[in-house]
Protein backbone atom coordinates (compact mmCIF):
# COMPACT_ATOMS: atom_id res chain seq x y z
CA UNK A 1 101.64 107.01 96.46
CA UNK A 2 101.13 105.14 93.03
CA UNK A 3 104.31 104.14 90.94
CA UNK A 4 104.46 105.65 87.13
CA UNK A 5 102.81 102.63 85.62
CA UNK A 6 99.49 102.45 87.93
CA UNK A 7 99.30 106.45 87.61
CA UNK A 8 98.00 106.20 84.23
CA UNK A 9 94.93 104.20 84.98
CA UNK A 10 91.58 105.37 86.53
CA UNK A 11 90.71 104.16 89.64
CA UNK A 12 86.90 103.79 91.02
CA UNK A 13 86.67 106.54 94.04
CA UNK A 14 84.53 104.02 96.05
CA UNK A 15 86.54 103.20 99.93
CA UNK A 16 88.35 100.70 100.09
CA UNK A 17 89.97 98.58 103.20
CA UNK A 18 93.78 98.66 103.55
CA UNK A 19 95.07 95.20 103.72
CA UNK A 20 98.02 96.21 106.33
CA UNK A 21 96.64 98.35 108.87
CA UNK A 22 92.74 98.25 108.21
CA UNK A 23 92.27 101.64 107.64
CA UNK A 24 90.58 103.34 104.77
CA UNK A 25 92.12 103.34 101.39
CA UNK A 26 90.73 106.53 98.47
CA UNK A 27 89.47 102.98 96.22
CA UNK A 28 88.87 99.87 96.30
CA UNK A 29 91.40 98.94 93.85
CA UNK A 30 94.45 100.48 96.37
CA UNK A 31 95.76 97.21 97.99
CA UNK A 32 97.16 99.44 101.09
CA UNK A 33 96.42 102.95 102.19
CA UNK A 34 98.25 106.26 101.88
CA UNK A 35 99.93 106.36 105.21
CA UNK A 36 101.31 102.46 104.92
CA UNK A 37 102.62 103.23 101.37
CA UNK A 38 104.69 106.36 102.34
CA UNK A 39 105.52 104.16 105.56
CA UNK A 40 107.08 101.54 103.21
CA UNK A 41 107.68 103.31 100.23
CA UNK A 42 105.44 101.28 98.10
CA UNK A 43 102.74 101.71 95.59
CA UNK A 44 99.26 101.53 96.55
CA UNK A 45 97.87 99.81 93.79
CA UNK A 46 100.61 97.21 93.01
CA UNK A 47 103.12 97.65 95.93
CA UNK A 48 105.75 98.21 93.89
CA UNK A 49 109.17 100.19 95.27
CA UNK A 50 108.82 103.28 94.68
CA UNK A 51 111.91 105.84 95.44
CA UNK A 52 112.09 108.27 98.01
């Protein structure tokens, strides 16, 4: 999930490593991947709260 603000920009589509769980993130600019953001409701890119 990304939060309003980091939706607008363009992320590279190159793999990334999520810095929670070590899994694979959709670029390397995503601090955590998909499955750990919906976990804790938090942006990707800048963890931000996002609401359910």
């Amino acid at each position: 999930m990304l939060c309003s603000s980091c939706k607008k920009n363009v992320y590279l589509t190159a793999m990334g490593i999520c810095k929670d769980c070590g899994g694979l993130t959709t670029s390397m600019s995503y601090e955590i991947c998909e499955a750990c953001s919906e976990k804790e409701h938090v942006c990707q890119v800048c963890r931000k709260k996002i609401a359910q």
